[in-house]
C-alpha atoms as a PDB file:
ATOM      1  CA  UNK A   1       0.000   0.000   0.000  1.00  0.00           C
ATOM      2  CA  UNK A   2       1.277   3.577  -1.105  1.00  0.00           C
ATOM      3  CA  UNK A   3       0.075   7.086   0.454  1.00  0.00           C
ATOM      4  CA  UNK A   4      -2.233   7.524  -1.822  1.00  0.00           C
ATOM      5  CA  UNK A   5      -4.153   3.993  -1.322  1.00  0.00           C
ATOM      6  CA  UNK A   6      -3.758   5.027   2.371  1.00  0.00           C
ATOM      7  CA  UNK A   7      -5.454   7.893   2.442  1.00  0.00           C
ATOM      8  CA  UNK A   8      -8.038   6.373   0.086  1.00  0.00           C
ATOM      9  CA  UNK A   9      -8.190   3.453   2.765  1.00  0.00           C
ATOM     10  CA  UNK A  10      -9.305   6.331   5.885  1.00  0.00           C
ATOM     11  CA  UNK A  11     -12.143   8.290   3.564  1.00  0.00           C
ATOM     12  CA  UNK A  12     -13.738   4.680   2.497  1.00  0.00           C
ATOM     13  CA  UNK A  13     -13.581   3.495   6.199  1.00  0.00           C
ATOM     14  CA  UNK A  14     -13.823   6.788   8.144  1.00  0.00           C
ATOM     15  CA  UNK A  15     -17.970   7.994   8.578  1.00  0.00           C
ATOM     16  CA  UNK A  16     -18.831  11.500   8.707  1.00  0.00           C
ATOM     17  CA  UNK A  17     -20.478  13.485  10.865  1.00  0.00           C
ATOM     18  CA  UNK A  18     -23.577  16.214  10.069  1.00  0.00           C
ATOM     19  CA  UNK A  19     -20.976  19.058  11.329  1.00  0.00           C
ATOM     20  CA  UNK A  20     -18.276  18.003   8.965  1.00  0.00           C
ATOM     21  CA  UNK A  21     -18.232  19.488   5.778  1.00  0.00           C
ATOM     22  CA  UNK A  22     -14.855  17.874   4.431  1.00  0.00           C
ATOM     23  CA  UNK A  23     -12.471  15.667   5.952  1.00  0.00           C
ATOM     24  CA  UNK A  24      -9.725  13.411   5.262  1.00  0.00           C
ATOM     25  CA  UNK A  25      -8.523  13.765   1.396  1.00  0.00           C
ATOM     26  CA  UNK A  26      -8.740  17.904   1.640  1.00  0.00           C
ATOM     27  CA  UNK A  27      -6.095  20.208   2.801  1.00  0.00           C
ATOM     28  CA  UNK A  28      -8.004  20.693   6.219  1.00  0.00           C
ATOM     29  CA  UNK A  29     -11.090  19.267   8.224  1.00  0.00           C
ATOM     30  CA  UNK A  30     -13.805  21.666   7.653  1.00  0.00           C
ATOM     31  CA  UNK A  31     -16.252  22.052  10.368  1.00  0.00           C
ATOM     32  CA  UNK A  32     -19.455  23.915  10.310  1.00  0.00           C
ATOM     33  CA  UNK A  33     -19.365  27.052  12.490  1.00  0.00           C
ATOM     34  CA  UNK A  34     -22.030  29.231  13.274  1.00  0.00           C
ATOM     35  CA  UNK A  35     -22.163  31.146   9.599  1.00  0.00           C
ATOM     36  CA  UNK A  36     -18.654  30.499   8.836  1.00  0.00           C
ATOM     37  CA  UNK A  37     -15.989  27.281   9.361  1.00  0.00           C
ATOM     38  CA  UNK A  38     -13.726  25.791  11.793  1.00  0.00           C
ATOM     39  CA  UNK A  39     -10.318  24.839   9.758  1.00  0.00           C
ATOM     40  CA  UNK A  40      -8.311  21.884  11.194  1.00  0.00           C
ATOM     41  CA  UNK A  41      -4.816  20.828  10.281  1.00  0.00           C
ATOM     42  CA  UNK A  42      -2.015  18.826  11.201  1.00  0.00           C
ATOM     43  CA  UNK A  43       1.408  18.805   9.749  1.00  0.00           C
ATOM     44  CA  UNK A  44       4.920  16.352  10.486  1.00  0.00           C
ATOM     45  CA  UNK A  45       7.955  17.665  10.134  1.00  0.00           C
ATOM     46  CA  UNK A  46      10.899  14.900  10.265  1.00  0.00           C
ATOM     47  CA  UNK A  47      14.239  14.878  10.421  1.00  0.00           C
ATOM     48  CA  UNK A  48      15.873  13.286   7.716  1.00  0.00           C
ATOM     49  CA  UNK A  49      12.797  13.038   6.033  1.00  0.00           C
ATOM     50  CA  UNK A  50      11.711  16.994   5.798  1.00  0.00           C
ATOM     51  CA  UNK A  51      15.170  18.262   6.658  1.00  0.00           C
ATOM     52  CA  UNK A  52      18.479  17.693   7.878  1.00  0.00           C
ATOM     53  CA  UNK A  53      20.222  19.327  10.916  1.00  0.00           C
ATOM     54  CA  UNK A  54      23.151  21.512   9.800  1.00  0.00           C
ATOM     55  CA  UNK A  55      21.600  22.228   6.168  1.00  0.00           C
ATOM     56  CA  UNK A  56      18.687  24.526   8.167  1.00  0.00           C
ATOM     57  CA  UNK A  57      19.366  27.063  11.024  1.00  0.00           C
ATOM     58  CA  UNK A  58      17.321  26.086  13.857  1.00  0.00           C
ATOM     59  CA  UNK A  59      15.728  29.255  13.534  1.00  0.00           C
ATOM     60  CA  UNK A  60      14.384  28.948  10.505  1.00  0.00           C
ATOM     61  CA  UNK A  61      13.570  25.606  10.770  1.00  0.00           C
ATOM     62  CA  UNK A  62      10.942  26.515  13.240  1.00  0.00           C
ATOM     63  CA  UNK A  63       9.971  29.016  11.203  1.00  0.00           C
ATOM     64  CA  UNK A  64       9.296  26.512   8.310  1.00  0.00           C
ATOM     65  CA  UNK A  65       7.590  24.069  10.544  1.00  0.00           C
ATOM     66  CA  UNK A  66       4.527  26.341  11.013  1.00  0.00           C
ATOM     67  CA  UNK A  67       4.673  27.968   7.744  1.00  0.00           C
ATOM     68  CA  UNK A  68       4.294  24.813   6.091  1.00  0.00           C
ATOM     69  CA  UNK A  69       1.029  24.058   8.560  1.00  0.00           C
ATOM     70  CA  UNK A  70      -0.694  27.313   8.146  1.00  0.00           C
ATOM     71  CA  UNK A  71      -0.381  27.020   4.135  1.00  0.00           C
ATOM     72  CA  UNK A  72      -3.133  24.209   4.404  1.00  0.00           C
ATOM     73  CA  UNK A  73      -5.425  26.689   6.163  1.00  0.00           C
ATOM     74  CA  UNK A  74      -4.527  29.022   3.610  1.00  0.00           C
ATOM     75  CA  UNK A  75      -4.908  26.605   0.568  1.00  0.00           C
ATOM     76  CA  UNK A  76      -8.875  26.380   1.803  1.00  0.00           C
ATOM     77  CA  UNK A  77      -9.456  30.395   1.722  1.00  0.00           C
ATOM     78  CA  UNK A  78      -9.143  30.047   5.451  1.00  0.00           C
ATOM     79  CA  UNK A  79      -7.018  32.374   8.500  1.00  0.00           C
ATOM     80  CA  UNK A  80      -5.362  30.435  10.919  1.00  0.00           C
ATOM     81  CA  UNK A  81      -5.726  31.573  14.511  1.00  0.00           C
ATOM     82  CA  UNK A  82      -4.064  29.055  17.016  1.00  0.00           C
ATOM     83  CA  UNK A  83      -1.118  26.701  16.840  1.00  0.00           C
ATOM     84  CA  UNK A  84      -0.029  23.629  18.793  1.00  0.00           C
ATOM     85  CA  UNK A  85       3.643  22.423  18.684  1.00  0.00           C
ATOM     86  CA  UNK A  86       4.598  18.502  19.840  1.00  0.00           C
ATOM     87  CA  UNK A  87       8.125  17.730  19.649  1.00  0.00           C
ATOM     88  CA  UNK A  88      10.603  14.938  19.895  1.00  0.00           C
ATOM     89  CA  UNK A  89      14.092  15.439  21.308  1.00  0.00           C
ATOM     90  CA  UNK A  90      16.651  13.048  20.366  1.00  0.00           C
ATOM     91  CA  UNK A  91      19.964  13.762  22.553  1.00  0.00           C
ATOM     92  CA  UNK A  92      22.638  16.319  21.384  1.00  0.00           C
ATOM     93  CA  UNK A  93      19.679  18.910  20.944  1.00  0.00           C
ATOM     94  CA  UNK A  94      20.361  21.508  23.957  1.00  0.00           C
ATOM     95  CA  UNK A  95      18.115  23.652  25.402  1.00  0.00           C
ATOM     96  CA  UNK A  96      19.690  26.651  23.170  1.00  0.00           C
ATOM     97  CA  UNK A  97      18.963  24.854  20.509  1.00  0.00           C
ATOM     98  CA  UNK A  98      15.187  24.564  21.706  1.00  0.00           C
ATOM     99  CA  UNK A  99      15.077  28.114  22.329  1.00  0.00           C
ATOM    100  CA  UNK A 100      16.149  29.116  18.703  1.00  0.00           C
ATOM    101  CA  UNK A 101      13.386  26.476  17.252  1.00  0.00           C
ATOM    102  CA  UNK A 102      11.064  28.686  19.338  1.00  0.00           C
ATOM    103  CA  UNK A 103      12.057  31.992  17.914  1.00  0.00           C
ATOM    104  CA  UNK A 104      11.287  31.042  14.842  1.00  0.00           C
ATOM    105  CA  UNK A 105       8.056  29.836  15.513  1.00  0.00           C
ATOM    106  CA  UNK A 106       6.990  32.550  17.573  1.00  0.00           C
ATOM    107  CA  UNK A 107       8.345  34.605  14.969  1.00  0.00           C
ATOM    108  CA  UNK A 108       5.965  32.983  12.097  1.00  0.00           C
ATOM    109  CA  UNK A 109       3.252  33.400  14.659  1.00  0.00           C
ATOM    110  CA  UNK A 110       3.662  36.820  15.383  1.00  0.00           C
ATOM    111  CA  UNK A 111       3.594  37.730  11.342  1.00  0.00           C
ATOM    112  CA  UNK A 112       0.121  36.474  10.942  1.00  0.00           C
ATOM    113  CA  UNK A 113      -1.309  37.311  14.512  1.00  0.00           C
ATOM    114  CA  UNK A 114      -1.271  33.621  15.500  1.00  0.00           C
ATOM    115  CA  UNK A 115      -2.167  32.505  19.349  1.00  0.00           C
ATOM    116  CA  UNK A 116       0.695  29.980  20.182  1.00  0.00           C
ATOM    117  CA  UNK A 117      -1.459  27.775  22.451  1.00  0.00           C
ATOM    118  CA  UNK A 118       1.007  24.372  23.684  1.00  0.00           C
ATOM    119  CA  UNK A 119       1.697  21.207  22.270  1.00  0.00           C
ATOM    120  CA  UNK A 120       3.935  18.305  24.111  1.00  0.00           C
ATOM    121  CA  UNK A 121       7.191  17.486  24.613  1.00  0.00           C
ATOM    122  CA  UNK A 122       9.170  13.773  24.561  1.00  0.00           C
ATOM    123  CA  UNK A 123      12.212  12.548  24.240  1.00  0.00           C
ATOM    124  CA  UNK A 124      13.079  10.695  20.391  1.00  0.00           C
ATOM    125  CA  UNK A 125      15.777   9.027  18.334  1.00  0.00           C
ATOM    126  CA  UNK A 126      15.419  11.802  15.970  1.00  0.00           C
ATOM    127  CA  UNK A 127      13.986  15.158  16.056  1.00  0.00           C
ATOM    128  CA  UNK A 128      10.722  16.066  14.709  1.00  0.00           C
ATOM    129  CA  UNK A 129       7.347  18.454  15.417  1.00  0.00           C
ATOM    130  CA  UNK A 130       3.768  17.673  15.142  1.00  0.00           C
ATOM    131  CA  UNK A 131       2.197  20.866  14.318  1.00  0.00           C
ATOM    132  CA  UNK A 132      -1.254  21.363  14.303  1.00  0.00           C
ATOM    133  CA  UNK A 133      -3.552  24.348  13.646  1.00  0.00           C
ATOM    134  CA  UNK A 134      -7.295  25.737  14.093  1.00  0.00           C
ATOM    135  CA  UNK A 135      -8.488  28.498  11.588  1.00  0.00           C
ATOM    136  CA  UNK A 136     -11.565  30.026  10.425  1.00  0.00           C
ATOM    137  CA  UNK A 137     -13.021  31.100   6.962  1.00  0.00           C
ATOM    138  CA  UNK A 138     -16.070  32.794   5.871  1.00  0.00           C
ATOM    139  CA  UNK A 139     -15.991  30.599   2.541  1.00  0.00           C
ATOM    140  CA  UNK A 140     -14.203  27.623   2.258  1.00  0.00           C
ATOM    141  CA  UNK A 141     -12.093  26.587  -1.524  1.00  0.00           C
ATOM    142  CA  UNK A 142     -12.091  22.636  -1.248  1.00  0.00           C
ATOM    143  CA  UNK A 143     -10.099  20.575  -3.657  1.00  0.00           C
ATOM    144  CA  UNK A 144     -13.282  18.954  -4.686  1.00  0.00           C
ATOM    145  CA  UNK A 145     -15.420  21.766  -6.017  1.00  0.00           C
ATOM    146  CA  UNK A 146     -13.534  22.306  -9.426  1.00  0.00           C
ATOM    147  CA  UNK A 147     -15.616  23.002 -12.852  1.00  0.00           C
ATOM    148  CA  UNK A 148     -15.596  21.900 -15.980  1.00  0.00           C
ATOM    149  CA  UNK A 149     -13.975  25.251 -17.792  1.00  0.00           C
ATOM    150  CA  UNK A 150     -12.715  26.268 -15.222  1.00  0.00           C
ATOM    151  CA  UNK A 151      -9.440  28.384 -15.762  1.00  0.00           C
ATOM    152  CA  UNK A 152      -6.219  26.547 -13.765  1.00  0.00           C
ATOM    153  CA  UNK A 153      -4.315  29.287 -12.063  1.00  0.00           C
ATOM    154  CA  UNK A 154      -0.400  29.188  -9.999  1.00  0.00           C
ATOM    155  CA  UNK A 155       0.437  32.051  -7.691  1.00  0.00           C
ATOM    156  CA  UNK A 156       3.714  31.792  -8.226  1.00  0.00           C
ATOM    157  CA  UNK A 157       7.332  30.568 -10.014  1.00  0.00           C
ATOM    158  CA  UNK A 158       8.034  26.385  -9.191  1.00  0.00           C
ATOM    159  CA  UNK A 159      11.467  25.623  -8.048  1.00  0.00           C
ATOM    160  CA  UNK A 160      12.492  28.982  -6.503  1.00  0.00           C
ATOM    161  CA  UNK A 161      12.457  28.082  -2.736  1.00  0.00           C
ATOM    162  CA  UNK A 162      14.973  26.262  -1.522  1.00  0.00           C
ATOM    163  CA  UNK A 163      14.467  23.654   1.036  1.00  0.00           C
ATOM    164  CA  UNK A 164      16.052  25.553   4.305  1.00  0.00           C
ATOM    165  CA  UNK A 165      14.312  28.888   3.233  1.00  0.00           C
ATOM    166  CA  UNK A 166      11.235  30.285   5.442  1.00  0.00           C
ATOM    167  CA  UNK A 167       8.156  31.817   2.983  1.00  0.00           C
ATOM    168  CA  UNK A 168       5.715  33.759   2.712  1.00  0.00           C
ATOM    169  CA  UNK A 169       2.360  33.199   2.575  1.00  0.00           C
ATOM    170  CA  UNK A 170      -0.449  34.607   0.494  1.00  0.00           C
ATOM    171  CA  UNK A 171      -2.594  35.023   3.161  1.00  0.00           C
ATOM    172  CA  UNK A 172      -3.836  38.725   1.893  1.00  0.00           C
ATOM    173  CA  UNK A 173      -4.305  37.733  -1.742  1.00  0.00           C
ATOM    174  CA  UNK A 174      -6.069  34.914  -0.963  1.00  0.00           C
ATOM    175  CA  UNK A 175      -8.946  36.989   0.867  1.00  0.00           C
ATOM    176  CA  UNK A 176      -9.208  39.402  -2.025  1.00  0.00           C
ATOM    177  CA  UNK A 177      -9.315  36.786  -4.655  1.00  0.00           C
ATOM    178  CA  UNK A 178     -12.060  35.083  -2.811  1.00  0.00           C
ATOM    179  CA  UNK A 179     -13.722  38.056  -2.386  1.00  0.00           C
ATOM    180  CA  UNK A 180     -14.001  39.606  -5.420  1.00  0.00           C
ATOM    181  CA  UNK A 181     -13.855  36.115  -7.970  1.00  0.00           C
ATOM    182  CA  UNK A 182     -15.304  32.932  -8.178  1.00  0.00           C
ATOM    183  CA  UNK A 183     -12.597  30.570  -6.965  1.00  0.00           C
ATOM    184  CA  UNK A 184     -14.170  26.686  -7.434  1.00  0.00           C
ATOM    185  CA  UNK A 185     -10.820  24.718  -6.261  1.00  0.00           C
ATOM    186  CA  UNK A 186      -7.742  25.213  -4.683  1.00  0.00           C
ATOM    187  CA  UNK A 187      -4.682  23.588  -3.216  1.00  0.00           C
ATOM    188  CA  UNK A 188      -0.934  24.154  -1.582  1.00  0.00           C
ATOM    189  CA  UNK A 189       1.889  22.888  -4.110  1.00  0.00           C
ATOM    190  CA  UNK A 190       3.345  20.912  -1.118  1.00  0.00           C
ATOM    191  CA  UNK A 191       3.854  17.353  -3.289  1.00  0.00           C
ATOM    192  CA  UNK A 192       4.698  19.144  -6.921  1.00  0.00           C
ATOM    193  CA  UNK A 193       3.076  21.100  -8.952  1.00  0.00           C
ATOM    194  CA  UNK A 194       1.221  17.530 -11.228  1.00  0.00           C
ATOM    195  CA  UNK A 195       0.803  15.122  -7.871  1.00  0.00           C
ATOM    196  CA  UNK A 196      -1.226  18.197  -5.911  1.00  0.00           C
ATOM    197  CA  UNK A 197      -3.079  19.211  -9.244  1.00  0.00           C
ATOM    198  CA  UNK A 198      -4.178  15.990  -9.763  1.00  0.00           C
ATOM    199  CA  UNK A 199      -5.438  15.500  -6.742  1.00  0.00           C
ATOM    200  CA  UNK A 200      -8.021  18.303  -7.294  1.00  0.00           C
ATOM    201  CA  UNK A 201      -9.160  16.273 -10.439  1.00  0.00           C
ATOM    202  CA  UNK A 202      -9.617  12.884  -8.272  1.00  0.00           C
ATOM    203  CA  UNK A 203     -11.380  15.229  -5.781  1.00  0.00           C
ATOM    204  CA  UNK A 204     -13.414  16.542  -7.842  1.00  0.00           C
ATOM    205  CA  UNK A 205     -14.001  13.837 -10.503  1.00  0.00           C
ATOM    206  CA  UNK A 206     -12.675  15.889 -13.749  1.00  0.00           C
ATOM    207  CA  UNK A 207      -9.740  16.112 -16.169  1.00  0.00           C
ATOM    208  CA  UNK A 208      -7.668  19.038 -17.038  1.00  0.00           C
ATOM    209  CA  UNK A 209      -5.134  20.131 -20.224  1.00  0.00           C
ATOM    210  CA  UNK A 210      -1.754  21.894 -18.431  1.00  0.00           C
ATOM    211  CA  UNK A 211       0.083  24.355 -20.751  1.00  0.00           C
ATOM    212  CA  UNK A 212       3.522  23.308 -20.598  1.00  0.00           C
ATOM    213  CA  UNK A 213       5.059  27.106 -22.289  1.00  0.00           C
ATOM    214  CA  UNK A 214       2.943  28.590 -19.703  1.00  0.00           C
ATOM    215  CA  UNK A 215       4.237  27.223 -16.421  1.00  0.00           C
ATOM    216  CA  UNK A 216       6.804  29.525 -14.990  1.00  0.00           C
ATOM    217  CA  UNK A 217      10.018  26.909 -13.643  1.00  0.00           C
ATOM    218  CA  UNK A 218      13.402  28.061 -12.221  1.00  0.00           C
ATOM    219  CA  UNK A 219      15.507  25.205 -13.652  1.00  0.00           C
ATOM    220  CA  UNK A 220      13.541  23.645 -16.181  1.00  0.00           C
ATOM    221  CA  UNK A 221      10.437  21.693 -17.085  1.00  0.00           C
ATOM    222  CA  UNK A 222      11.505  19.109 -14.167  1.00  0.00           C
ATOM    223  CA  UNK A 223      10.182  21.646 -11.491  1.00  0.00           C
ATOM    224  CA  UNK A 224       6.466  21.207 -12.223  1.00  0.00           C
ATOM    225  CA  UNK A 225       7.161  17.458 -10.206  1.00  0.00           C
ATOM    226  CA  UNK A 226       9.043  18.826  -7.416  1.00  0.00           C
ATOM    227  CA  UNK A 227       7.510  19.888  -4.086  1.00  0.00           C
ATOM    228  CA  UNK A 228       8.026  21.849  -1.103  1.00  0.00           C
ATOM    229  CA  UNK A 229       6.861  25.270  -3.634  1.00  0.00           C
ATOM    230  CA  UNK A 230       4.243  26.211  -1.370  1.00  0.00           C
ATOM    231  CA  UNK A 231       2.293  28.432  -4.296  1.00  0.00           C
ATOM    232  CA  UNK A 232      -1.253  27.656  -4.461  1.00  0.00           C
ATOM    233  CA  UNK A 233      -3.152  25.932  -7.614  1.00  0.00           C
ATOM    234  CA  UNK A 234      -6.607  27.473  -7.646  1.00  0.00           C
ATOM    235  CA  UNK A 235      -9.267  27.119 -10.445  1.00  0.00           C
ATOM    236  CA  UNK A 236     -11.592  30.214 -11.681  1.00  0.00           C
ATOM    237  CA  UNK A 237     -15.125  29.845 -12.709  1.00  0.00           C
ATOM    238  CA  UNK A 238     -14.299  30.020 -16.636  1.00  0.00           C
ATOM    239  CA  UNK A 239     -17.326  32.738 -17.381  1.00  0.00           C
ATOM    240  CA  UNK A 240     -15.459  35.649 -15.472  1.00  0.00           C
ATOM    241  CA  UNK A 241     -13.255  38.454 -16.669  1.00  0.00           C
ATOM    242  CA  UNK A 242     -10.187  36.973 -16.096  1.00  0.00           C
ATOM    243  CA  UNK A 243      -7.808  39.790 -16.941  1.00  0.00           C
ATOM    244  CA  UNK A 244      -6.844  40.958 -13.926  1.00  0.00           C
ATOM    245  CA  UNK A 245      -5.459  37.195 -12.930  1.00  0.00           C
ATOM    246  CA  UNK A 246      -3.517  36.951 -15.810  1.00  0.00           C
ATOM    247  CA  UNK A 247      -1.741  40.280 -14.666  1.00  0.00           C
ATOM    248  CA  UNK A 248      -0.686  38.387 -11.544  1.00  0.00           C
ATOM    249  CA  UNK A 249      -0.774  34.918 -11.807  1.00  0.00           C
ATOM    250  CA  UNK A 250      -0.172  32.028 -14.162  1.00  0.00           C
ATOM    251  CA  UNK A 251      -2.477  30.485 -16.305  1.00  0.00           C
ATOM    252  CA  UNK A 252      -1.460  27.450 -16.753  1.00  0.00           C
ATOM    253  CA  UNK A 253      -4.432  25.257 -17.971  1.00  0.00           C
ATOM    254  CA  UNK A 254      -8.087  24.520 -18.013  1.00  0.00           C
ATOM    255  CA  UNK A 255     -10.448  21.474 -16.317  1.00  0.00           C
ATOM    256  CA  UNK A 256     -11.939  19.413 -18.539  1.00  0.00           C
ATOM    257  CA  UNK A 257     -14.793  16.625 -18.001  1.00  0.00           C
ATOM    258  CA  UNK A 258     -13.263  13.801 -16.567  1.00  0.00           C
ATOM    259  CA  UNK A 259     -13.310  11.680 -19.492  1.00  0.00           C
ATOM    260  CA  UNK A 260     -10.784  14.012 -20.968  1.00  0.00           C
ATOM    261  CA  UNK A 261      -7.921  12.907 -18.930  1.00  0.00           C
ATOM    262  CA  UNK A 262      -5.105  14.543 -17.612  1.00  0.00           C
ATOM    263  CA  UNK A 263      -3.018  15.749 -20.388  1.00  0.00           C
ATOM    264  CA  UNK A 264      -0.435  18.456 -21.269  1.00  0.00           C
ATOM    265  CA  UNK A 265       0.118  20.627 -23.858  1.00  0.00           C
ATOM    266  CA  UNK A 266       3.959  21.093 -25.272  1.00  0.00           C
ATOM    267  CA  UNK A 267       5.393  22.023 -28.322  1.00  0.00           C
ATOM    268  CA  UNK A 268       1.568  21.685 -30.134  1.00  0.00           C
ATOM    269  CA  UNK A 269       1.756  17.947 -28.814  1.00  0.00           C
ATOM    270  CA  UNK A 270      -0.863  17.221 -26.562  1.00  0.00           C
ATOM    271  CA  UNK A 271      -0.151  13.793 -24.788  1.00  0.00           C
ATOM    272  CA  UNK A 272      -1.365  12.376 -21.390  1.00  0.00           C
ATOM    273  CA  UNK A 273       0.557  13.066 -18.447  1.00  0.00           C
ATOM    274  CA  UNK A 274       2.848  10.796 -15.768  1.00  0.00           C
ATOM    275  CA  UNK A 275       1.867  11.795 -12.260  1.00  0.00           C
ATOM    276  CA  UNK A 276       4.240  11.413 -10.249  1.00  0.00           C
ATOM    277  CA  UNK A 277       5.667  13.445  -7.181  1.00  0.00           C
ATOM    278  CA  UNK A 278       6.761  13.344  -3.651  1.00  0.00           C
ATOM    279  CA  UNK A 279       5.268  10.467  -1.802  1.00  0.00           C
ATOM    280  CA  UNK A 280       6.364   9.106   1.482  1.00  0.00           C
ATOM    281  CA  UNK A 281       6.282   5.356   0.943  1.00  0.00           C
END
């Protein structure tokens, strides 16, 4: 069994409740809340599988940690508001060493007005943080809500952030695109730029043609499969003025029914495409 047959695995054999709106296979749990929604996330971040000790300063890599947690929130339209920390300590990590993890998170925190609420401590073979994370959105952008004609839209250039780099997050031009356009789908590009489109398609049941010319990469063409880019994919409702997107974004495709497939465009070729990306086993 892979990650992906995993996670299939939990949503065939995990019920619902009438409170919640999405669950497992979305960027967050999405609770119903009054007139709005209660965002939950959780997020590992391994040594030696997410990063290695001496290629990161400590600083940043608590920095990182919650960044990369509070994009999911973001991903689904939503603000995060409070963050939990759990860590493992393997010996040779001092108390200094703690303290300078902590600076960067509270750092992070302090950027987008996040509560820093507790967590757990216990001692490990190697380190690593649990992270988790409650937020709240007015309107919630699921990965399983995209159209057929819908316009397939990247927020930013694949391959520029390097691995031991803190980033920012569009947390700002997130709100204003939900405010003021129709935004059907949406997702982090945590896994690479094909794996996390495609699982908007499974999601939501469609197909999509990807513009190879028109995806902006920093090495080359390779960089649409790599991960840890932390732009967002979102899809437009295809009957809007779309002008002002193009201005600031990338256009970079267009969902299709799902009989279609999941194809890109290069060179006047069109030809189906290998999804592939980072998986964990």
């Amino acid at each position: 069994m892979n990650e992906l047959a995993w996670v299939d695995f939990l949503k065939k054999h995990t019920p619902k409740t009438k409170r919640v709106i999405a669950g497992i296979g979305e960027d967050c749990a999405v609770i119903a809340n009054g007139k709005g929604y209660l965002l939950l996330s959780s997020d590992l971040f391994i040594e030696n599988v997410h990063f290695k000790l001496g290629e990161i300063s400590l600083k940043n890599l608590g920095a990182r940690a919650v960044a990369r947690a509070f994009s999911d929130v973001i991903a689904c339209a939503g603000i995060p508001e409070f963050l939990g920390v759990s860590i493992g300590i393997p010996s040779g990590v001092t108390l200094r060493d703690l303290k300078s993890i902590y600076a960067g998170i509270k750092e992070y925190c302090r950027r987008l007005n996040v509560s820093f609420v507790g967590g757990d401590t216990s001692r490990a073979k190697i380190l690593f943080m649990d992270i988790w994370v409650v937020g709240k959105a007015k309107k919630c952008i699921l990965r399983s809500t995209a159209r057929i004609g819908d316009y397939v839209f990247i927020t930013g250039v694949l391959g520029k952030l390097k691995f031991n780099q803190v980033f920012k997050l569009r947390v700002e031009e997130i709100q204003t695109l939900v405010s003021n356009f129709k935004l059907n789908a949406m997702i982090d590009i945590s896994d690479g730029f094909i794996l996390d489109l495609w699982r908007i398609l499974r999601e939501s049941k469609k197909g999509a043609l990807i513009y190879a010319d028109d995806i902006p990469v920093t090495v080359s063409r390779n960089d649409i499969f790599r991960g840890e880019d932390y732009e967002l994919i979102f899809t437009v409702s295809g009957d809007q003025d779309i002008n002002y997107l193009k201005k600031k974004y990338f256009l970079v495709g267009k969902i299709k029914e799902k009989s279609f497939g999941y194809k890109i465009k290069a060179n006047n070729k069109i030809k189906d495409i290998k999804v592939k990306g980072f998986t964990h086993f």
